[in-house]
Each structure stands twice: as C-alpha cells, then as structure tokens.
PDB file of N, CA and C in Angstrom:
ATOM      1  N   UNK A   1      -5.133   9.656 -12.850  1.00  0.00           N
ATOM      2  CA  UNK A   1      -3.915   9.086 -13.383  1.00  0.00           C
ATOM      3  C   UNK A   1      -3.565   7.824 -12.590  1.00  0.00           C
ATOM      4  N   UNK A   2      -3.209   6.856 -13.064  1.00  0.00           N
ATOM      5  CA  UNK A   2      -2.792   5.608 -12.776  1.00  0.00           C
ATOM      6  C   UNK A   2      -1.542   5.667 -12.160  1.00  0.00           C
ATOM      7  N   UNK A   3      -0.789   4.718 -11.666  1.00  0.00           N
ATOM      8  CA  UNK A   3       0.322   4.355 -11.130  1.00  0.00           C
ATOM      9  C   UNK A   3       0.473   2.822 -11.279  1.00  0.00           C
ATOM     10  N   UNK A   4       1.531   2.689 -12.312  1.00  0.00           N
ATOM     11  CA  UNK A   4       1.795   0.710 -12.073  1.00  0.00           C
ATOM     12  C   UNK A   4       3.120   0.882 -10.989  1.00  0.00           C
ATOM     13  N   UNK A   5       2.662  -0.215 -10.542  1.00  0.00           N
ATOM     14  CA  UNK A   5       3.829  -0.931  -9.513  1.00  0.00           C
ATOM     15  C   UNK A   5       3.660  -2.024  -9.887  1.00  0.00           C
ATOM     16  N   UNK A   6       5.585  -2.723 -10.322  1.00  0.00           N
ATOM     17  CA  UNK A   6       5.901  -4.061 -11.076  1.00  0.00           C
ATOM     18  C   UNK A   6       6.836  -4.882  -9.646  1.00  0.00           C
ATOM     19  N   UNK A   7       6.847  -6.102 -10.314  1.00  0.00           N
ATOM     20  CA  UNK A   7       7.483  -6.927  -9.238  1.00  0.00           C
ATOM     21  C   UNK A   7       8.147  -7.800 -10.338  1.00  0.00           C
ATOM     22  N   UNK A   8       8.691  -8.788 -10.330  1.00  0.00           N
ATOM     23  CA  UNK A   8       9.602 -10.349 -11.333  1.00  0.00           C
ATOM     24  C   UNK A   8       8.739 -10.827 -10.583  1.00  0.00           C
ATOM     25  N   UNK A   9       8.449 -10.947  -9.817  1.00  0.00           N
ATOM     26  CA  UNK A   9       7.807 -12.278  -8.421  1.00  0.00           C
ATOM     27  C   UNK A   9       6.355 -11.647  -8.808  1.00  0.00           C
ATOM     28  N   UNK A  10       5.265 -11.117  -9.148  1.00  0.00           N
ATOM     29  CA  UNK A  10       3.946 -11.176  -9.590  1.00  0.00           C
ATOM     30  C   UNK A  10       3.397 -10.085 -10.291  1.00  0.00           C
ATOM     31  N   UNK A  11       2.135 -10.479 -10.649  1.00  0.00           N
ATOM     32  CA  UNK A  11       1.376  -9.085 -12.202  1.00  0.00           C
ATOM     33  C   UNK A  11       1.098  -8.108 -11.173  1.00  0.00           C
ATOM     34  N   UNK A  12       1.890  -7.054 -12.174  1.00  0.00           N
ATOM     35  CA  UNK A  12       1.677  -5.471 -12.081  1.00  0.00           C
ATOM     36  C   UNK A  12       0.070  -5.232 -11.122  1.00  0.00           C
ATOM     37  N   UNK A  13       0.224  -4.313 -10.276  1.00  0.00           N
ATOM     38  CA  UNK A  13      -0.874  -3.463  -9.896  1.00  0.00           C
ATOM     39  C   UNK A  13      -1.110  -1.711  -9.738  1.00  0.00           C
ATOM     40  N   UNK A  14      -1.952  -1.832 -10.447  1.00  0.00           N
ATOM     41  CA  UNK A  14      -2.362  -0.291 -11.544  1.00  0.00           C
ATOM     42  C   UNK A  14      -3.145   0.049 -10.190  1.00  0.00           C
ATOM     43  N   UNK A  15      -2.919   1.355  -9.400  1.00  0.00           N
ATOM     44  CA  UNK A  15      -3.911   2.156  -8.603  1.00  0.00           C
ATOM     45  C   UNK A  15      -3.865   3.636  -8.988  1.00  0.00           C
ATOM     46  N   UNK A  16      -4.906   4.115  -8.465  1.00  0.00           N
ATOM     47  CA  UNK A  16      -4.658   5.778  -8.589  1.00  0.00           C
ATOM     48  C   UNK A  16      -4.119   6.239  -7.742  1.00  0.00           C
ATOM     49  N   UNK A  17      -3.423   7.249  -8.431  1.00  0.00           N
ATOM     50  CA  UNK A  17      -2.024   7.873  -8.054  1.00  0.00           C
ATOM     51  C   UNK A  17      -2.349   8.241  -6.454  1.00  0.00           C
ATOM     52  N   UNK A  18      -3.470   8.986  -5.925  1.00  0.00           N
ATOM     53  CA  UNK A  18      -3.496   9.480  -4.738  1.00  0.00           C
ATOM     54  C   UNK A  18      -3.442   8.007  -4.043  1.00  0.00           C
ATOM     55  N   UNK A  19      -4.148   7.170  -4.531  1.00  0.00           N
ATOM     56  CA  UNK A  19      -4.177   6.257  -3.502  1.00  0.00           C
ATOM     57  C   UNK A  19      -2.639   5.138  -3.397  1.00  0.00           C
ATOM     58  N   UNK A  20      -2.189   5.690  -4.720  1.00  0.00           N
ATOM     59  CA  UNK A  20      -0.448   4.832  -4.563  1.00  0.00           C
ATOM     60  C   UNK A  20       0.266   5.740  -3.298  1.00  0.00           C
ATOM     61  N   UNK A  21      -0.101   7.176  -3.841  1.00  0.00           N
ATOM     62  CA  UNK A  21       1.071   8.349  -2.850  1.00  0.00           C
ATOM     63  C   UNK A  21       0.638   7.890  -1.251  1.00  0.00           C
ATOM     64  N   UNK A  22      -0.332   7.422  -0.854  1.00  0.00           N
ATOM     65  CA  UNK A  22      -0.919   7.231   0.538  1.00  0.00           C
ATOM     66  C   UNK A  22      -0.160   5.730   1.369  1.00  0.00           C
ATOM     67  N   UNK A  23      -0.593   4.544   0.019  1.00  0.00           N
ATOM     68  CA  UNK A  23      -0.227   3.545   0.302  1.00  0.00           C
ATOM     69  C   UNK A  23       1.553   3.350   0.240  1.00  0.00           C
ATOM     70  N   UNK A  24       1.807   3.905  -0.390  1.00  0.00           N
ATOM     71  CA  UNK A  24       3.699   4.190  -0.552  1.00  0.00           C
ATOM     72  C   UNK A  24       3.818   4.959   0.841  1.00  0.00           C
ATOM     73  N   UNK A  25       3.081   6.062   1.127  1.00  0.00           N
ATOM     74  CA  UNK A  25       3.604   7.061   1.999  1.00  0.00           C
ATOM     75  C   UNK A  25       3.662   6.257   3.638  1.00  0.00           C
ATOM     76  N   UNK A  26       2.371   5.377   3.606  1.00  0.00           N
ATOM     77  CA  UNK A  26       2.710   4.386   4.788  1.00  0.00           C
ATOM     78  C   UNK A  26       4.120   3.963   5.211  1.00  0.00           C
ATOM     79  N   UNK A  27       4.774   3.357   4.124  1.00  0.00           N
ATOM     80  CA  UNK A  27       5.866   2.837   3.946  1.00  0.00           C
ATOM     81  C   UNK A  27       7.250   3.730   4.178  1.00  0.00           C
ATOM     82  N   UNK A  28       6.576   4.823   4.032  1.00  0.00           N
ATOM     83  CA  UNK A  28       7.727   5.891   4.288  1.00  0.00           C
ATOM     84  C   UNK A  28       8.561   5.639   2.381  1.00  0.00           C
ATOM     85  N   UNK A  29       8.048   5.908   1.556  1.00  0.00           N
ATOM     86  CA  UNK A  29       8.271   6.145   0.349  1.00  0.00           C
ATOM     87  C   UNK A  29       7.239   7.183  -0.330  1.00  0.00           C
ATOM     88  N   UNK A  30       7.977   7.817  -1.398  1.00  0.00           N
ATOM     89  CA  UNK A  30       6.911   8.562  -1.944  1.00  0.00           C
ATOM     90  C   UNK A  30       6.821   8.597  -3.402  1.00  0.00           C
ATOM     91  N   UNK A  31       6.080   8.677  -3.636  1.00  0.00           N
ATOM     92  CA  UNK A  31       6.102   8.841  -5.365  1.00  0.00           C
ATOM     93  C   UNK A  31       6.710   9.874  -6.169  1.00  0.00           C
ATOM     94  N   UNK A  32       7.329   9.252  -6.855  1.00  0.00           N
ATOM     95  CA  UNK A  32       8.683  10.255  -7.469  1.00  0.00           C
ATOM     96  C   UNK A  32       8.206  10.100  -9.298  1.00  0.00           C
ATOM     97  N   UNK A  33       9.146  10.299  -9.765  1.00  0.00           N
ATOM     98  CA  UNK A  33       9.322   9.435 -11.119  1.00  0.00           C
ATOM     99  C   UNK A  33       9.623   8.018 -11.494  1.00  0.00           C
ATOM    100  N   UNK A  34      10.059   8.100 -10.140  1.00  0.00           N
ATOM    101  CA  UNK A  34      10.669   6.418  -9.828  1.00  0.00           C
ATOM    102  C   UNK A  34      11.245   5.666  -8.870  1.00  0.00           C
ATOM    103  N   UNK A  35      11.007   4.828  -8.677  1.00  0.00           N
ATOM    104  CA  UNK A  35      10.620   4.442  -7.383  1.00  0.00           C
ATOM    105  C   UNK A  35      11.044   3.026  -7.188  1.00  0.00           C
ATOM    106  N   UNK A  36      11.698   2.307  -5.862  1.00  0.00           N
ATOM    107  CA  UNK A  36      11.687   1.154  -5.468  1.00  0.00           C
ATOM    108  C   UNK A  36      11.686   0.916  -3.620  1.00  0.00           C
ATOM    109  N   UNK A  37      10.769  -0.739  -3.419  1.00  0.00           N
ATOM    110  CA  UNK A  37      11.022  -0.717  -2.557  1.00  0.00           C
ATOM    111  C   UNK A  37      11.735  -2.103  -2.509  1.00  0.00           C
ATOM    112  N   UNK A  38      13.068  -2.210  -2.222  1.00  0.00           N
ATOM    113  CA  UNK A  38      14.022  -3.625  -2.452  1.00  0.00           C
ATOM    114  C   UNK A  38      13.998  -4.247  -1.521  1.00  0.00           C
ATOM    115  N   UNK A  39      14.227  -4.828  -1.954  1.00  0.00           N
ATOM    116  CA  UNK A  39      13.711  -6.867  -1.339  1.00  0.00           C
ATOM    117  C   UNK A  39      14.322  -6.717  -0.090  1.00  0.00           C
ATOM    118  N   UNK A  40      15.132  -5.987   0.209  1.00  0.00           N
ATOM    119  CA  UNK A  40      15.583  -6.180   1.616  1.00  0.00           C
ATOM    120  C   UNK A  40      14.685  -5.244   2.691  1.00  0.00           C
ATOM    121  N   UNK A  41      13.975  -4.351   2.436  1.00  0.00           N
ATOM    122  CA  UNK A  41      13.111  -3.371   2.599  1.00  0.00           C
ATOM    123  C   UNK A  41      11.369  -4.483   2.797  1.00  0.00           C
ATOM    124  N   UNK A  42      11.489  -5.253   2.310  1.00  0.00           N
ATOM    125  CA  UNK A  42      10.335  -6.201   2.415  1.00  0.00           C
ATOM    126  C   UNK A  42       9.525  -6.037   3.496  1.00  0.00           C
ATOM    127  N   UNK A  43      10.651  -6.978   4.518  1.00  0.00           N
ATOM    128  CA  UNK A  43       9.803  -7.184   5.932  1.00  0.00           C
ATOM    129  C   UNK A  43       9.454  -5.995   6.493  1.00  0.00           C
ATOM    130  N   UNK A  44      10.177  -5.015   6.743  1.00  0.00           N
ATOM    131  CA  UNK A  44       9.089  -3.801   7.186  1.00  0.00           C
ATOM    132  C   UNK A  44       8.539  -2.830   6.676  1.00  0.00           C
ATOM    133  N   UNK A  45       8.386  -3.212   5.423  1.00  0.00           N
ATOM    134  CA  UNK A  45       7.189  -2.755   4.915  1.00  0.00           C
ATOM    135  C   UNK A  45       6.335  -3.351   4.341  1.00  0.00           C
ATOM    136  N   UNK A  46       6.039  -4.707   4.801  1.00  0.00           N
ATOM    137  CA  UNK A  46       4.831  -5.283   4.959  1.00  0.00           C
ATOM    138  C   UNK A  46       4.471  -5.373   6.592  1.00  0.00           C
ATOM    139  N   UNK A  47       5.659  -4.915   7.214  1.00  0.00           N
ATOM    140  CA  UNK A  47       5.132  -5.244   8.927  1.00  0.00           C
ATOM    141  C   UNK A  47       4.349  -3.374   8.931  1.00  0.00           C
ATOM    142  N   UNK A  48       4.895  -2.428   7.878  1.00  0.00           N
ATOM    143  CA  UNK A  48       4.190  -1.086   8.389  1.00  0.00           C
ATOM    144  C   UNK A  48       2.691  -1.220   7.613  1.00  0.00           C
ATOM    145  N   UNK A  49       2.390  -1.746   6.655  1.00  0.00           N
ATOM    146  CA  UNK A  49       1.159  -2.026   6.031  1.00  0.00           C
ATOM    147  C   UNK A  49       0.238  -2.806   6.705  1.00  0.00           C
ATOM    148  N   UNK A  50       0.630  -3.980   7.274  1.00  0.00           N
ATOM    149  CA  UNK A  50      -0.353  -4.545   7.819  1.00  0.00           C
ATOM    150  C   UNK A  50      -0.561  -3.779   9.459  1.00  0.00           C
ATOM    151  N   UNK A  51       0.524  -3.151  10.371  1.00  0.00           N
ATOM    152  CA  UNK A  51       0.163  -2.303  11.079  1.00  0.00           C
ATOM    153  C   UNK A  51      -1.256  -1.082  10.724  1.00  0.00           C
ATOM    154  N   UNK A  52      -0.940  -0.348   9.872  1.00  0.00           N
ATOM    155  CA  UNK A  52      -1.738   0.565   9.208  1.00  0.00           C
ATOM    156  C   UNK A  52      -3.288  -0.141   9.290  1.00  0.00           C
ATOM    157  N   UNK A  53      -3.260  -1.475   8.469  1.00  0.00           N
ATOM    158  CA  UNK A  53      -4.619  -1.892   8.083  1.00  0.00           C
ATOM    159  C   UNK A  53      -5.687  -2.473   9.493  1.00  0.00           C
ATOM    160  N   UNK A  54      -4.706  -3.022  10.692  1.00  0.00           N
ATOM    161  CA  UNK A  54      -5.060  -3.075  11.562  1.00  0.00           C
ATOM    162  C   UNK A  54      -5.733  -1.859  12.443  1.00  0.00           C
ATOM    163  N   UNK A  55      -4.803  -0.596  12.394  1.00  0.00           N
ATOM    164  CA  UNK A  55      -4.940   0.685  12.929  1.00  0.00           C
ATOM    165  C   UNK A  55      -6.373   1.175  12.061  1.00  0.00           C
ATOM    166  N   UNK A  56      -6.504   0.835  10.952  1.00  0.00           N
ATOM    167  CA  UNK A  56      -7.555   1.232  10.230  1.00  0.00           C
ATOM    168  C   UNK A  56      -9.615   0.517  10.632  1.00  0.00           C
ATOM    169  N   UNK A  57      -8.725  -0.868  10.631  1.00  0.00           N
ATOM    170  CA  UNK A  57     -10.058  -1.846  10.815  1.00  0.00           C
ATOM    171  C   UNK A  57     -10.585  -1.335  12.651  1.00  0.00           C
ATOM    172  N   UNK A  58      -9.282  -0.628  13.701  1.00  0.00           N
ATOM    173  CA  UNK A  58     -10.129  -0.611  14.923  1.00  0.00           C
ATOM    174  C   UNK A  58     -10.842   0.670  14.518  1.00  0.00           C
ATOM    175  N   UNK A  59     -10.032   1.306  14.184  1.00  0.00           N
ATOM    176  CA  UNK A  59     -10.533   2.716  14.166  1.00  0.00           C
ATOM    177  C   UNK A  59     -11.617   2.810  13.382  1.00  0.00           C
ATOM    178  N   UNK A  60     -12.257   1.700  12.255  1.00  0.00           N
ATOM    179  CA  UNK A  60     -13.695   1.882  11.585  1.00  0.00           C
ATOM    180  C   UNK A  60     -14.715   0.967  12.884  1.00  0.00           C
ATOM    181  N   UNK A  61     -14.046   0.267  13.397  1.00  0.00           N
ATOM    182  CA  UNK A  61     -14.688  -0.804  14.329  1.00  0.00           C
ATOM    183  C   UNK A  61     -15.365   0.326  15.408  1.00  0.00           C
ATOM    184  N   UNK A  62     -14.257   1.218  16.013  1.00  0.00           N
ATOM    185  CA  UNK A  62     -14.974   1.899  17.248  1.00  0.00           C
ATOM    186  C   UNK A  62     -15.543   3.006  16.983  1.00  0.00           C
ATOM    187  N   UNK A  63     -15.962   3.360  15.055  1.00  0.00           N
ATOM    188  CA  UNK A  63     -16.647   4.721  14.828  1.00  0.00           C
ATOM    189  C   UNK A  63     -18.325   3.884  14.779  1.00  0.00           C
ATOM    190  N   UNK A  64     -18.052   2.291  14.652  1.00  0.00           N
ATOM    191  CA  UNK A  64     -19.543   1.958  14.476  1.00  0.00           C
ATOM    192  C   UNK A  64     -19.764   1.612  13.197  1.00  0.00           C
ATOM    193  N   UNK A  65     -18.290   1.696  11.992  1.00  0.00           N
ATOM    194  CA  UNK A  65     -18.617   1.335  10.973  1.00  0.00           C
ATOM    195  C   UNK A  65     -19.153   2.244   9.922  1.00  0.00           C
ATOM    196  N   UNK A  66     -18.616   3.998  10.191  1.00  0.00           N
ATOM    197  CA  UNK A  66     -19.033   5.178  10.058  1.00  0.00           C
ATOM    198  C   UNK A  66     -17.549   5.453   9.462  1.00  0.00           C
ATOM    199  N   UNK A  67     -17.955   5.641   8.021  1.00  0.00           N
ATOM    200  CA  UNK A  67     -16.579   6.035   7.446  1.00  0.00           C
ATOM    201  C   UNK A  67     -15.959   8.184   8.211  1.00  0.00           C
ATOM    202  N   UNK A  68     -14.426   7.662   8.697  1.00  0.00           N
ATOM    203  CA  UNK A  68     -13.838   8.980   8.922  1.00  0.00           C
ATOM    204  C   UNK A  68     -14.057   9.982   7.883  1.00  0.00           C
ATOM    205  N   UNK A  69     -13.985  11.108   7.799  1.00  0.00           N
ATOM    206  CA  UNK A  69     -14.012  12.172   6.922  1.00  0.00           C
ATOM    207  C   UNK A  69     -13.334  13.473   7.027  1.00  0.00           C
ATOM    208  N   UNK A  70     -11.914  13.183   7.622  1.00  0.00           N
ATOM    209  CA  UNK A  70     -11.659  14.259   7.751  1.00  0.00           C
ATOM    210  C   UNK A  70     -10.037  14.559   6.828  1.00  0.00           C
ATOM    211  N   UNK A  71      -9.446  15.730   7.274  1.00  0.00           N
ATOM    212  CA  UNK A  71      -8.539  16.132   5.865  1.00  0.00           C
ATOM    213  C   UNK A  71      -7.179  14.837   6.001  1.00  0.00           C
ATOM    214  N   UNK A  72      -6.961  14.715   7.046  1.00  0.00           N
ATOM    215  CA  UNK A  72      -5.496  13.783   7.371  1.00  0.00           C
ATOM    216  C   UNK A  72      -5.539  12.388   7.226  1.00  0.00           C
ATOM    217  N   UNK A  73      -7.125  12.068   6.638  1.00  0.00           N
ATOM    218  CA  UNK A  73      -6.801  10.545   6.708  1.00  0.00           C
ATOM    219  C   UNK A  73      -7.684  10.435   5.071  1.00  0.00           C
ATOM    220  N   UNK A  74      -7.838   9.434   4.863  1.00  0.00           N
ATOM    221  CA  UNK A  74      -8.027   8.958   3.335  1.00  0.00           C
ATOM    222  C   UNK A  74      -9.998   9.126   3.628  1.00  0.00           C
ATOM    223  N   UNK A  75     -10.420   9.396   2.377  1.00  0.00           N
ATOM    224  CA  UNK A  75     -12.261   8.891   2.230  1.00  0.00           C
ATOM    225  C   UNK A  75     -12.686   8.072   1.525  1.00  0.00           C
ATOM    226  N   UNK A  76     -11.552   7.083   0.752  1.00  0.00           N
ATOM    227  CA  UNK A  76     -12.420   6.782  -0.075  1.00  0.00           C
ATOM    228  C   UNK A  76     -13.265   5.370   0.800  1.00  0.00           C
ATOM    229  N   UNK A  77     -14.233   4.725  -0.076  1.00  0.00           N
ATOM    230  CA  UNK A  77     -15.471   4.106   0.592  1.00  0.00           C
ATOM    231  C   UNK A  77     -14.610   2.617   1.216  1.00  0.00           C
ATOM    232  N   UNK A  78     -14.474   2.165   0.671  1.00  0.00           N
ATOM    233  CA  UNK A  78     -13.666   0.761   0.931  1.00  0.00           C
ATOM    234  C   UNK A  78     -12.934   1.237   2.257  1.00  0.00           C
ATOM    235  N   UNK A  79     -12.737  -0.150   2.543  1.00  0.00           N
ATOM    236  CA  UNK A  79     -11.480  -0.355   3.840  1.00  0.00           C
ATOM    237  C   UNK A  79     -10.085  -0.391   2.960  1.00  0.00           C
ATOM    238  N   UNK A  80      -9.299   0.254   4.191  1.00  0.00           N
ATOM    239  CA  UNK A  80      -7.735   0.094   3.763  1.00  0.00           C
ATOM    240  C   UNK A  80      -7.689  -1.295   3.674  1.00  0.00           C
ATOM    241  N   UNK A  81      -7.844  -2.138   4.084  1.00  0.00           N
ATOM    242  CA  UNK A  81      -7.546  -3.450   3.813  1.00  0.00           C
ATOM    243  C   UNK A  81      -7.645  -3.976   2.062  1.00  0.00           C
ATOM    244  N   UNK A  82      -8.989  -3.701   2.068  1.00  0.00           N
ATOM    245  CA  UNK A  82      -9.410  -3.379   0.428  1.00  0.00           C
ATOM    246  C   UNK A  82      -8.599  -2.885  -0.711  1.00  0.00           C
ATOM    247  N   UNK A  83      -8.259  -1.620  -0.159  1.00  0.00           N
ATOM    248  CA  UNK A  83      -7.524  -0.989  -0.944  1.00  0.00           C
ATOM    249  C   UNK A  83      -6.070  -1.297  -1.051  1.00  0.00           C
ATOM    250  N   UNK A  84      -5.366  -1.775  -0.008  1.00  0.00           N
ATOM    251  CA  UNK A  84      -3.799  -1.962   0.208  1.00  0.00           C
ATOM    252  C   UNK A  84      -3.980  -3.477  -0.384  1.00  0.00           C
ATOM    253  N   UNK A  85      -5.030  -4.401  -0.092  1.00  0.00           N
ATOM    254  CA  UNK A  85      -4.716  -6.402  -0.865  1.00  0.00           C
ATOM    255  C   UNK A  85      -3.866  -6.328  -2.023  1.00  0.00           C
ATOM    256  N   UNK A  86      -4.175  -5.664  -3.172  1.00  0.00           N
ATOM    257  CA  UNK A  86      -3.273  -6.300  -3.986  1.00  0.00           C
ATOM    258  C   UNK A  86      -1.662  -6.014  -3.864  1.00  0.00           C
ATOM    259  N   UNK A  87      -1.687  -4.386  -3.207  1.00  0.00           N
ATOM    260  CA  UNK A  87       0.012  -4.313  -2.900  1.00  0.00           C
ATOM    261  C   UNK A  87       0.424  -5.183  -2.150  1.00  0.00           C
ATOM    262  N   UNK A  88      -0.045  -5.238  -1.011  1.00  0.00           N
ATOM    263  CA  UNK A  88       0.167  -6.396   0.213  1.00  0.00           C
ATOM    264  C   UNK A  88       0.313  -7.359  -0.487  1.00  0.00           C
ATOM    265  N   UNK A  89      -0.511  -8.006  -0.807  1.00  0.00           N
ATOM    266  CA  UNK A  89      -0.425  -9.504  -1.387  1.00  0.00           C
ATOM    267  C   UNK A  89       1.096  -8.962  -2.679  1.00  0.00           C
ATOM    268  N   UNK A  90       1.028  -8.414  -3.523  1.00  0.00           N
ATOM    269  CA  UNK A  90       2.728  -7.975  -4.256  1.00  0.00           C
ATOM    270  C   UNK A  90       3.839  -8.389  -3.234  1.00  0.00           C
ATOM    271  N   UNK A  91       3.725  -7.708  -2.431  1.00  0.00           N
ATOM    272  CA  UNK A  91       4.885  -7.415  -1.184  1.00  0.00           C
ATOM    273  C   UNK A  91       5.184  -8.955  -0.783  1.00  0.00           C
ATOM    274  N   UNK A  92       3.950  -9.680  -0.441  1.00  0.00           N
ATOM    275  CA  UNK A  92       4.126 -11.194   0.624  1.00  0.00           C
ATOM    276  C   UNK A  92       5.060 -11.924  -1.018  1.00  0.00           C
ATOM    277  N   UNK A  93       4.389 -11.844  -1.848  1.00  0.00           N
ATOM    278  CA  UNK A  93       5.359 -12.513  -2.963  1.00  0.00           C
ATOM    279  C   UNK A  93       6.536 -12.224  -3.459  1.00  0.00           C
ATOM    280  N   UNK A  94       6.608 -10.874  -3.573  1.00  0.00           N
ATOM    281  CA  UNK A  94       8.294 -10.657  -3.884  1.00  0.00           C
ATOM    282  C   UNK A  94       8.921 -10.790  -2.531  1.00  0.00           C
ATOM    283  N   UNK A  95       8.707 -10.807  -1.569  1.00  0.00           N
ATOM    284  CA  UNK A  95       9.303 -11.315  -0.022  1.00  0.00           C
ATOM    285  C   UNK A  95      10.326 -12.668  -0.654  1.00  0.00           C
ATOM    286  N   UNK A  96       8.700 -13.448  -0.528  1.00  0.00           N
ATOM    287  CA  UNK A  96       9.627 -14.987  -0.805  1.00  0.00           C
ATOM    288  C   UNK A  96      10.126 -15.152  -2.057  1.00  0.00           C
ATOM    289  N   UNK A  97      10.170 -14.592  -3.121  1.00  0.00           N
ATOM    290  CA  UNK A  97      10.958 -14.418  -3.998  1.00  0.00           C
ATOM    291  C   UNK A  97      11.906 -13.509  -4.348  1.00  0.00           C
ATOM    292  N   UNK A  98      12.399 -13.196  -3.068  1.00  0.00           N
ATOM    293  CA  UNK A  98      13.508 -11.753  -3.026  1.00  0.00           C
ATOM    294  C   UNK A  98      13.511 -11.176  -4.001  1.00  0.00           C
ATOM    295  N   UNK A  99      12.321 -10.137  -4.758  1.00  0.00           N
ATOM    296  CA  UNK A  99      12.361  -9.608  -5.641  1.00  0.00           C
ATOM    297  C   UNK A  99      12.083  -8.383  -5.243  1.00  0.00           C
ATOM    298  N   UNK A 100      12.807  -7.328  -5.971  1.00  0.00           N
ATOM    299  CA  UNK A 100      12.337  -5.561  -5.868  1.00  0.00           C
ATOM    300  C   UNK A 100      10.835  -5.159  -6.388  1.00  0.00           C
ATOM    301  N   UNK A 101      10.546  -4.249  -5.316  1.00  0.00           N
ATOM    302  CA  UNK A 101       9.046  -3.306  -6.165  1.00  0.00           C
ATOM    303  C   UNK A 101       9.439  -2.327  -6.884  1.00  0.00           C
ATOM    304  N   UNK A 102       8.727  -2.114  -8.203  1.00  0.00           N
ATOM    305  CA  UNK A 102       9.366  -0.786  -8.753  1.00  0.00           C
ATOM    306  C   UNK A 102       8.052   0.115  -9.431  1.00  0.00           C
ATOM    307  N   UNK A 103       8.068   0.752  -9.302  1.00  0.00           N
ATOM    308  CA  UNK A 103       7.081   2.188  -9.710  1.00  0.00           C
ATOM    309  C   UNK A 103       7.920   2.938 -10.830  1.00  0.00           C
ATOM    310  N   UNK A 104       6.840   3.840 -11.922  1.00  0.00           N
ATOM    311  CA  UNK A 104       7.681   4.858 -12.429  1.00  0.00           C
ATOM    312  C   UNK A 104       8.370   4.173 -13.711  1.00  0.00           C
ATOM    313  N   UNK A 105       8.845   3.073 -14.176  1.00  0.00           N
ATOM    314  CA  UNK A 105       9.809   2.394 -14.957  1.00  0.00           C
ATOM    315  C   UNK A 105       9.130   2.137 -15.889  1.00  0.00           C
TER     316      UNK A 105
END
C-alpha cells in the first residue's frame, strides 16, 4: 500500500507505507489517517532526518558496506539517504516556502 505525502511548495511523493511509518517515525510522527508536519515543525524535522541519514551512512561505512539485518532497524537494499531524498528534498522546499506536509488527505 502506498502513502502520498502532499506539499503547495512541490509534487506529491508516493512511498510504501512501511517505509512512510519509518521515515515519519524519525520525525517523531506517525501515520494515522491523517497527518501533518507544519511549516513551523520544518527545521527540526529536517535537522532529525538528515541526523538519521548521517547516523545511517556511518553505521553502513563501519559494517564495510554490509547491509544491517536485524529486527529494529529497516532492510531494505538502498541507503536511507536513498530512500528519505525525495521527502527531504519535500521538506527543504516547503521550508522556504512555509508550506505544510500533509499525508492521509
């Protein structure tokens, strides 16, 4: 199952749901029926995302480049970086266009 997340400030990005509930859950949001993260909410939660993706890139850096596999963290093949760009990149644009994220609508 899909998940869109809309912005006024740029085009919709469609992920799967586990991987929205993960990338929201960073943020300290969760997937509901509906959902926002408002423009004033911006800066730190693009400062907890790009934390995360950093925390992600050492932690593949010092396994050797050996994807983790265990129950508390994500498997799929890609880097979080990969996977979080298009929200991230959402987020840096409705920033400067003080616009809300919305899920669910």
């Amino acid at each position: 199952m899909l998940v869109t997340i809309h912005s006024t400030a740029a085009p919709e990005v469609a992920v799967l749901r586990d991987l929205a509930q993960y990338l929201l859950g960073l943020l300290g949001k969760r997937i509901g029926e509906r959902g926002v993260i408002a423009a004033e909410e911006l800066p730190e939660a693009i400062s907890r995302l790009e934390a995360a993706i950093s925390e992600d890139k050492a932690l593949h850096a010092a396994s050797g480049g050996v994807a983790e596999n265990s129950a508390d963290r994500n498997t799929w093949p890609s880097s979080l970086a990969q996977r979080a760009y298009p929200l991230l990149d959402m987020m840096r644009v409705a920033q400067r266009e003080h616009a809300d994220i919305l899920w669910g609508v």
